[in-house]
Protein backbone atom coordinates (compact mmCIF):
# COMPACT_ATOMS: atom_id res chain seq x y z
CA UNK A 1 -76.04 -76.37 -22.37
CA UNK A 2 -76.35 -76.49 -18.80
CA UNK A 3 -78.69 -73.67 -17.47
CA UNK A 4 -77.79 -72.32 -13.82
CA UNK A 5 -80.31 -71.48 -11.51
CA UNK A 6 -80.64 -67.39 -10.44
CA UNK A 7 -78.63 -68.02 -6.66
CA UNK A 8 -76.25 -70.31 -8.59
CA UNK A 9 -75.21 -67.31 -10.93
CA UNK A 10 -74.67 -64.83 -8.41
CA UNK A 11 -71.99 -67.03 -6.80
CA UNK A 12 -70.56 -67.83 -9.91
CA UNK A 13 -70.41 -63.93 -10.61
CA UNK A 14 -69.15 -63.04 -7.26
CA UNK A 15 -66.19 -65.81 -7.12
CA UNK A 16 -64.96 -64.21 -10.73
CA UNK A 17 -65.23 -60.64 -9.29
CA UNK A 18 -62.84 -61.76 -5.86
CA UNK A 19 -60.86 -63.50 -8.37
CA UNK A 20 -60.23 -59.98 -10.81
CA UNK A 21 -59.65 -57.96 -7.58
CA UNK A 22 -56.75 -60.37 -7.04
CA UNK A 23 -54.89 -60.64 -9.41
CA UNK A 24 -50.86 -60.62 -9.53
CA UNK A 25 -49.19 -57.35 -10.56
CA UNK A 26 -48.04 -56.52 -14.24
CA UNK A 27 -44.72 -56.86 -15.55
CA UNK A 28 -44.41 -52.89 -14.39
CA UNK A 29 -45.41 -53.31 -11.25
CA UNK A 30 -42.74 -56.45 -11.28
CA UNK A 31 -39.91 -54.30 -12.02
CA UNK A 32 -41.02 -51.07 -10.26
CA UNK A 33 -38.75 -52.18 -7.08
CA UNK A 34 -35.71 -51.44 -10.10
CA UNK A 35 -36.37 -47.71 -9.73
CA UNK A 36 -37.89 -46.96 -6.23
CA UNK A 37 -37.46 -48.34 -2.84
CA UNK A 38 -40.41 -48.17 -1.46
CA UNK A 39 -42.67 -51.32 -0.90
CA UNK A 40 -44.98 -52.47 -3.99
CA UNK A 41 -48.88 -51.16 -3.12
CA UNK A 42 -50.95 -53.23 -1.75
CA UNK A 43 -53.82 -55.25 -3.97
CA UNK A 44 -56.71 -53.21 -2.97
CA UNK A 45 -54.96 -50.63 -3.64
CA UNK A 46 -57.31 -48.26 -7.02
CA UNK A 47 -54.45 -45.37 -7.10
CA UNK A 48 -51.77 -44.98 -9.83
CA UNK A 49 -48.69 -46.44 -9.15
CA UNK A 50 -46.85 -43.13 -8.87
CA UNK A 51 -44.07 -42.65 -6.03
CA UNK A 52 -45.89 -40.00 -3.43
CA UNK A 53 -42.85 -37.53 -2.08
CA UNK A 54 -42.86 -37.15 2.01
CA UNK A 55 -43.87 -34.06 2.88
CA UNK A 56 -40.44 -31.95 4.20
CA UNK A 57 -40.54 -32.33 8.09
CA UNK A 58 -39.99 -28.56 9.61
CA UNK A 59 -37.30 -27.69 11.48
CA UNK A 60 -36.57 -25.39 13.79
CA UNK A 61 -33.46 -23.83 14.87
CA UNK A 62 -31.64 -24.31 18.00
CA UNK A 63 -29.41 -21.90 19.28
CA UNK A 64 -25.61 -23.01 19.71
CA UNK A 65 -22.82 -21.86 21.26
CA UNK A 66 -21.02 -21.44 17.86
CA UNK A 67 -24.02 -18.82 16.13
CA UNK A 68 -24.25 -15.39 18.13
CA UNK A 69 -27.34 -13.12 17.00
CA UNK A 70 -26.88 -9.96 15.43
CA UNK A 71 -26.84 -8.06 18.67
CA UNK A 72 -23.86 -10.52 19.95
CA UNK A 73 -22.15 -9.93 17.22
CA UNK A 74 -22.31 -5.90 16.69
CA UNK A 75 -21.36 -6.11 20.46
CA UNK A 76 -18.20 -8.55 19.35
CA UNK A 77 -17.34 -6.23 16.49
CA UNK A 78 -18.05 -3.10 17.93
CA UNK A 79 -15.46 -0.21 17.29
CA UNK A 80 -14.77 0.60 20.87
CA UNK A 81 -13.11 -2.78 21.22
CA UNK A 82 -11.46 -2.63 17.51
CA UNK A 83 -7.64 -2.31 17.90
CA UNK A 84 -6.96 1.31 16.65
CA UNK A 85 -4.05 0.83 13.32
CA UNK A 86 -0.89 1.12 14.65
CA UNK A 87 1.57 3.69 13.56
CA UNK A 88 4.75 2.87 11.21
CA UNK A 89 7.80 2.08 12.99
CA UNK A 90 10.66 4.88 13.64
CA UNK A 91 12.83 5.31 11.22
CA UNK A 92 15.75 2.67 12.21
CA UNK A 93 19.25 3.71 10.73
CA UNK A 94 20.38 6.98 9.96
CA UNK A 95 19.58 8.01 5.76
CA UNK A 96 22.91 9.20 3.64
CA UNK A 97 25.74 7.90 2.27
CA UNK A 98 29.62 6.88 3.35
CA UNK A 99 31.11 9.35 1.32
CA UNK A 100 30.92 13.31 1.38
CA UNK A 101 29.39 14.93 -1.66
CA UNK A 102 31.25 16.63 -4.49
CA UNK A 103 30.46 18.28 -7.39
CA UNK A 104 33.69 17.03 -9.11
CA UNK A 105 32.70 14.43 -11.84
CA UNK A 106 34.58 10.79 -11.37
CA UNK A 107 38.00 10.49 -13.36
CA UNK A 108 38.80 7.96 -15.70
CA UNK A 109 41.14 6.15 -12.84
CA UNK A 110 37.98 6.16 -10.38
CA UNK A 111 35.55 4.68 -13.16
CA UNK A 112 38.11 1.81 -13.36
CA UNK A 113 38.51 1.14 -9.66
CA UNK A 114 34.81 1.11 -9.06
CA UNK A 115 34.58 -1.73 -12.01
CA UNK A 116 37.19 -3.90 -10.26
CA UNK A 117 35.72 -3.64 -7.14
CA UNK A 118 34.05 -6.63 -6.16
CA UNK A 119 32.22 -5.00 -3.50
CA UNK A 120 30.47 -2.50 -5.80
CA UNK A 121 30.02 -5.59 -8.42
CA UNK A 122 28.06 -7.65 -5.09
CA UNK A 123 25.92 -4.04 -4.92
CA UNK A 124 24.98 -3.65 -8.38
CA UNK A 125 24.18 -7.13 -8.86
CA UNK A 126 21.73 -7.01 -5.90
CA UNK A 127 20.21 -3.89 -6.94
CA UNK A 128 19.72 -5.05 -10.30
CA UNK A 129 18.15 -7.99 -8.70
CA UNK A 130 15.58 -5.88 -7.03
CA UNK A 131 14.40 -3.73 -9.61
CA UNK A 132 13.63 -6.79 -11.60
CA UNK A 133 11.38 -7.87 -9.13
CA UNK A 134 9.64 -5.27 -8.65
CA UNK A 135 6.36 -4.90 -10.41
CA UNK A 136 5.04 -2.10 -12.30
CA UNK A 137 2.29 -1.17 -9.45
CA UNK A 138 4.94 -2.04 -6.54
CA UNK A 139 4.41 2.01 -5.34
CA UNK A 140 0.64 1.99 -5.36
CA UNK A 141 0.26 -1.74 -3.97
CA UNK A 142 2.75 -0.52 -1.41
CA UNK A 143 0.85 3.01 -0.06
CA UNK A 144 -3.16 0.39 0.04
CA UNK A 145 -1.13 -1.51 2.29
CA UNK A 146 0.66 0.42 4.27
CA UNK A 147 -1.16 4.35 3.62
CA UNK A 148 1.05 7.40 3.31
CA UNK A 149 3.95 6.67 5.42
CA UNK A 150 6.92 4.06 4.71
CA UNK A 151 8.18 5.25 8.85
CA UNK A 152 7.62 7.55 11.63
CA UNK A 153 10.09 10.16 12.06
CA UNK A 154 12.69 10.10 14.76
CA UNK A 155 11.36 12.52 17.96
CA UNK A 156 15.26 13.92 18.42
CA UNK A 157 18.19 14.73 15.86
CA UNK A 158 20.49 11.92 14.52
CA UNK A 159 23.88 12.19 15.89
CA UNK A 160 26.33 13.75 14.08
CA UNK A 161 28.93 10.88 14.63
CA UNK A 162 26.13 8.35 12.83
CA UNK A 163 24.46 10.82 10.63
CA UNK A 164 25.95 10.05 7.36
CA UNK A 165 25.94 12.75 4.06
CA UNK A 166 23.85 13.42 1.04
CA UNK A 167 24.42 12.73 -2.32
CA UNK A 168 25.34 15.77 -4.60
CA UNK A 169 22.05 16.21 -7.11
CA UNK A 170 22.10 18.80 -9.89
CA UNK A 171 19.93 20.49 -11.68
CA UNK A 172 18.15 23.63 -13.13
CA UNK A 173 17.23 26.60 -11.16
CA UNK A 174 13.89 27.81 -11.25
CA UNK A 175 14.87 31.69 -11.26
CA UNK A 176 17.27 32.10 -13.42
CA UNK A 177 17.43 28.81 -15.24
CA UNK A 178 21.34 27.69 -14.56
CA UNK A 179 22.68 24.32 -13.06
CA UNK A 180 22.94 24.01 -9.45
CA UNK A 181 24.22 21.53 -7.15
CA UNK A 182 22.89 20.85 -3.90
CA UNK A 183 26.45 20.65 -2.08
CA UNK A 184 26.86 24.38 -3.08
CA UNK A 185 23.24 25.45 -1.35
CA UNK A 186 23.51 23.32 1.45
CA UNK A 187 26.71 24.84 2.66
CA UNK A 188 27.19 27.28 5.21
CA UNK A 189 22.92 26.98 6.09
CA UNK A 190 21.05 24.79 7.54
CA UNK A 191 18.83 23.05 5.22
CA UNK A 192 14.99 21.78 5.09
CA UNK A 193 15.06 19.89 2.38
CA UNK A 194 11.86 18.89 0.43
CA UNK A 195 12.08 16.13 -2.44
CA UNK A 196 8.97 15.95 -4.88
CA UNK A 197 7.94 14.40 -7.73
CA UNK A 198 4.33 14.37 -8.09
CA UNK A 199 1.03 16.55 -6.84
CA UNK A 200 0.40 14.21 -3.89
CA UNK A 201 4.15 14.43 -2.69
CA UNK A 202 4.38 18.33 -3.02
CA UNK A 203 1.02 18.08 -0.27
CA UNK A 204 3.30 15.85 1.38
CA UNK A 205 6.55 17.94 2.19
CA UNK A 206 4.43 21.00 2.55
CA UNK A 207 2.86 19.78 5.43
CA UNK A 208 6.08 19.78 7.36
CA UNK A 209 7.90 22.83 6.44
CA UNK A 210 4.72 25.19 6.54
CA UNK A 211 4.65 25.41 9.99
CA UNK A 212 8.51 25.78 10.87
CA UNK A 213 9.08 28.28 8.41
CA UNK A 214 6.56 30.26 9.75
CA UNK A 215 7.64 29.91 13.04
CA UNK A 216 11.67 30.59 12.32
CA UNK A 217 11.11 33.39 9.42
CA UNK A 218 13.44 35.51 10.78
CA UNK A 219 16.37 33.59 10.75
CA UNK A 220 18.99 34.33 8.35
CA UNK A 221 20.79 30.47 8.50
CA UNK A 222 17.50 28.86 7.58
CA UNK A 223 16.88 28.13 4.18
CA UNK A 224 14.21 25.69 2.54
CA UNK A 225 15.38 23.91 -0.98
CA UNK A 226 12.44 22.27 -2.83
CA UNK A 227 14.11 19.62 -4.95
CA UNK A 228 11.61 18.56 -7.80
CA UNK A 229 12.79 14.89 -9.12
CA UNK A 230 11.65 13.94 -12.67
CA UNK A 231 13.66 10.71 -13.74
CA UNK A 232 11.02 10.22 -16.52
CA UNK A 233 12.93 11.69 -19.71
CA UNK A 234 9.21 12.29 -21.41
CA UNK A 235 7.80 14.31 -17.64
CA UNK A 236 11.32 15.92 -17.54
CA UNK A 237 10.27 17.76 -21.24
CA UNK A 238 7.10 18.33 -20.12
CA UNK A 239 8.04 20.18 -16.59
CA UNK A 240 10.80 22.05 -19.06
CA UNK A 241 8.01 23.35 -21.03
CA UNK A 242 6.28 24.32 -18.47
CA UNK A 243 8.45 26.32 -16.35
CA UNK A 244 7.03 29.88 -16.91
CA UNK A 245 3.53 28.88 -15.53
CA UNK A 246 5.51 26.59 -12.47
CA UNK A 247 7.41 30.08 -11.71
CA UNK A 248 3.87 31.44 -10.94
CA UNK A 249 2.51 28.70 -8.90
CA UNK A 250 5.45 28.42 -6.43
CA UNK A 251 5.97 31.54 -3.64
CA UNK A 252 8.46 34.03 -5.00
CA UNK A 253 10.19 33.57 -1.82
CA UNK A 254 11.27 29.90 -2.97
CA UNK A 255 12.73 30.91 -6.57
CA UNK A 256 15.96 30.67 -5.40
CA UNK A 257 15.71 27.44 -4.03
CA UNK A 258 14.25 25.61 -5.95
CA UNK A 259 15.52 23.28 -8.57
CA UNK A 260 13.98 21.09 -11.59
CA UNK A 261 16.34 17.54 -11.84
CA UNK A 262 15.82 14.92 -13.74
CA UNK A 263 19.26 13.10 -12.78
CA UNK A 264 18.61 9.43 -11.96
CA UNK A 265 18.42 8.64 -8.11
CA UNK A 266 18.61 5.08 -8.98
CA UNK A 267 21.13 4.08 -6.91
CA UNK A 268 20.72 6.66 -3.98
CA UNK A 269 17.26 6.39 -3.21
CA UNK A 270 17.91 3.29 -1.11
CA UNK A 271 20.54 5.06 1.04
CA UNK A 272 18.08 7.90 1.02
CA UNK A 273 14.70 6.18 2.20
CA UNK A 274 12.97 7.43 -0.95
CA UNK A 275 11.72 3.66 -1.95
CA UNK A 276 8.59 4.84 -2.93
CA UNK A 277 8.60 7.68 -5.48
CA UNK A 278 5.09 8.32 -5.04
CA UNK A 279 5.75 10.16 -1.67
CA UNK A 280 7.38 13.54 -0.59
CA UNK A 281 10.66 13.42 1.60
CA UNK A 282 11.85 15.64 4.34
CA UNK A 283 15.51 16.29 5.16
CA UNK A 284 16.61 18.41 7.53
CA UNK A 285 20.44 18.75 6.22
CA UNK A 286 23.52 20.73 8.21
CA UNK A 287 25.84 22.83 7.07
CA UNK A 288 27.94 19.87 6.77
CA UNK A 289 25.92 17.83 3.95
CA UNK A 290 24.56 15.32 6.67
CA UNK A 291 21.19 14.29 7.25
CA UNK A 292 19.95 15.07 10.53
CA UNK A 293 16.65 14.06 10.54
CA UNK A 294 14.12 12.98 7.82
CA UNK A 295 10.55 12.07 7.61
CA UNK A 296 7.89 10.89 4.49
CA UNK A 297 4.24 11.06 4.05
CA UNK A 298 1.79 13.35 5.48
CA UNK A 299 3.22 14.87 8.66
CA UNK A 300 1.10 14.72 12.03
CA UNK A 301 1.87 17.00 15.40
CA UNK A 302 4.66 15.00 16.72
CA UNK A 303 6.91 15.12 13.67
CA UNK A 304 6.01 18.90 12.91
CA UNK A 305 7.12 19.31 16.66
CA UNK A 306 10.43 17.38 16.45
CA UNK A 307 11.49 18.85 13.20
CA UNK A 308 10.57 22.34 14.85
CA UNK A 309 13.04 21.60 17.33
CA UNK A 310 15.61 19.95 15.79
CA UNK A 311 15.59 23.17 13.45
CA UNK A 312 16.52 24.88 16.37
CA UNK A 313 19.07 22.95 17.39
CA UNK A 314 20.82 22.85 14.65
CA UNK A 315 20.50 26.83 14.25
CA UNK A 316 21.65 26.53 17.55
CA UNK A 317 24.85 24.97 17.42
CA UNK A 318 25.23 26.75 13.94
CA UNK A 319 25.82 29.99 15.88
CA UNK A 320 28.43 28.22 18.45
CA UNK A 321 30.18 26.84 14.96
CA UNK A 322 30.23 29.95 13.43
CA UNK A 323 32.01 32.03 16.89
């Protein structure tokens, strides 16, 4: 066996020690460019071969032209520069129907003739057509979008040569319980005419009459007629029921007019403006059956001071008819 002298070993030990330090990588380290991108580690390198994330570089903001700072944009949005909602339009065609009221029921030969016609056919086939598509919300959907107004009422009366009539409606008196008809009350007076149907409506009409029957008490040719619709068979029993305690709640000055109806308005409320049942209407109605002027919703100064003097305009030229 062939001894090595002391210096000889130490090379010898040295050359296998630069020789350990480097060798190749392992089969890992061989296939570790499979699952990361960055560059294999060096041979000095002692570490484990784990991939190091970068640290996140900060950034900071710039300002652009598109981002405004809170200030900017309270000043944007501020409410003195917020358009203020606009009212509903004025009422734009004159509410009624063609034909003069009557509280003669149809004969068998006018039944007929209205089945032949084709023009009434074309009507009822369109209104059919719309109360299919409406939905069962359609009147609450309606007053979110567009509050409690459908239209603004006209400032000045509707001409009596475009003002067209309203329908006969019957029903129950409140004082004495017997069927009345509104062509029979409206003649010979000059009308304010109230239509209700629910709490919010009855809020509705009496803010517009309040003030000009208060203000024209003493006039003997003005009379107000509160006409309380229930088309709902099942509401219609209820308010029937109910009628002693609805006889204490209203003024004893309105017993006489005011009526309890639950005929169908189906096909007048169209004609009529009363789209929305949810709301109270306001008529003022001439001794002739025709509407004169008519308003919906919650009344605000202007209205209550054009229906104030319509009212006496029409009392008015009531006296001239009258001489």
């Amino acid at each position: 066996m062939v001894q090595l002298s002391a210096p000889a070993r130490t090379s010898l030990l040295q050359l296998a020690t630069q020789q350990l330090s480097r060798r190749p990588p392992s089969w890992f380290a061989c296939r570790h460019p499979l699952y990361s991108t960055l560059p294999d580690p060096p041979a000095n390198h002692t570490g484990p071969s784990v991939d190091q994330p970068k640290p996140a570089e900060k950034i900071t903001p710039t300002p652009s032209s598109s981002e405004a700072s809170p200030s900017q944009a309270a000043q944007e949005h501020s409410p003195e520069d917020a358009e203020p909602p606009k009212p509903p339009p004025f009422l734009p065609r004159p509410l009624g129907v063609q034909d003069p009221p009557s509280t003669r029921p149809p004969t068998e030969e006018e039944k007929l003739a209205k089945l032949v016609d084709e023009r009434a056919r074309l009507q009822e086939r369109k209104h059919l057509i719309s109360e299919v598509s409406r939905g069962y919300y359609h009147d609450w959907n309606q007053l979110r979008h567009n509050g409690n107004k459908l239209w603004t009422a006209p400032p000045s009366l509707i001409q009596d040569q475009r003002a067209l009539y309203f329908p006969n409606i019957s029903g129950v008196g409140l004082a004495n319980k017997e069927t009345k008809h509104t062509t029979d009350i409206f003649a010979n007076k000059v009308s304010l005419l109230a239509v209700e149907s629910t709490r919010m409506s009855e809020e509705h009409t009496r803010s517009f009459y309040g003030e000009p029957l208060r203000m024209l008490s003493e006039e003997n040719n003005l009379q107000l007629v509160r006409l309380n619709v229930q088309e709902n068979p099942l509401k219609s029993w209820l308010v029937s029921l109910f009628i002693n305690n609805l006889r204490k709640t209203v003024p004893a000055s309105q017993h006489s007019g005011y009526m309890l109806s639950n005929q169908s308005l189906e096909y007048v409320r169209e004609p009529l403006g009363m789209v929305n049942k949810l709301l109270g209407y306001v008529y003022l109605v001439d001794w002739n059956m025709k509407v004169r002027w008519a308003a919906c919703g919650f009344a605000n100064a202007d209205e209550v001071a054009a229906l104030l003097s319509g009212t006496r305009t029409l009392l008015k030229r009531f006296q001239e008819h009258k001489k």
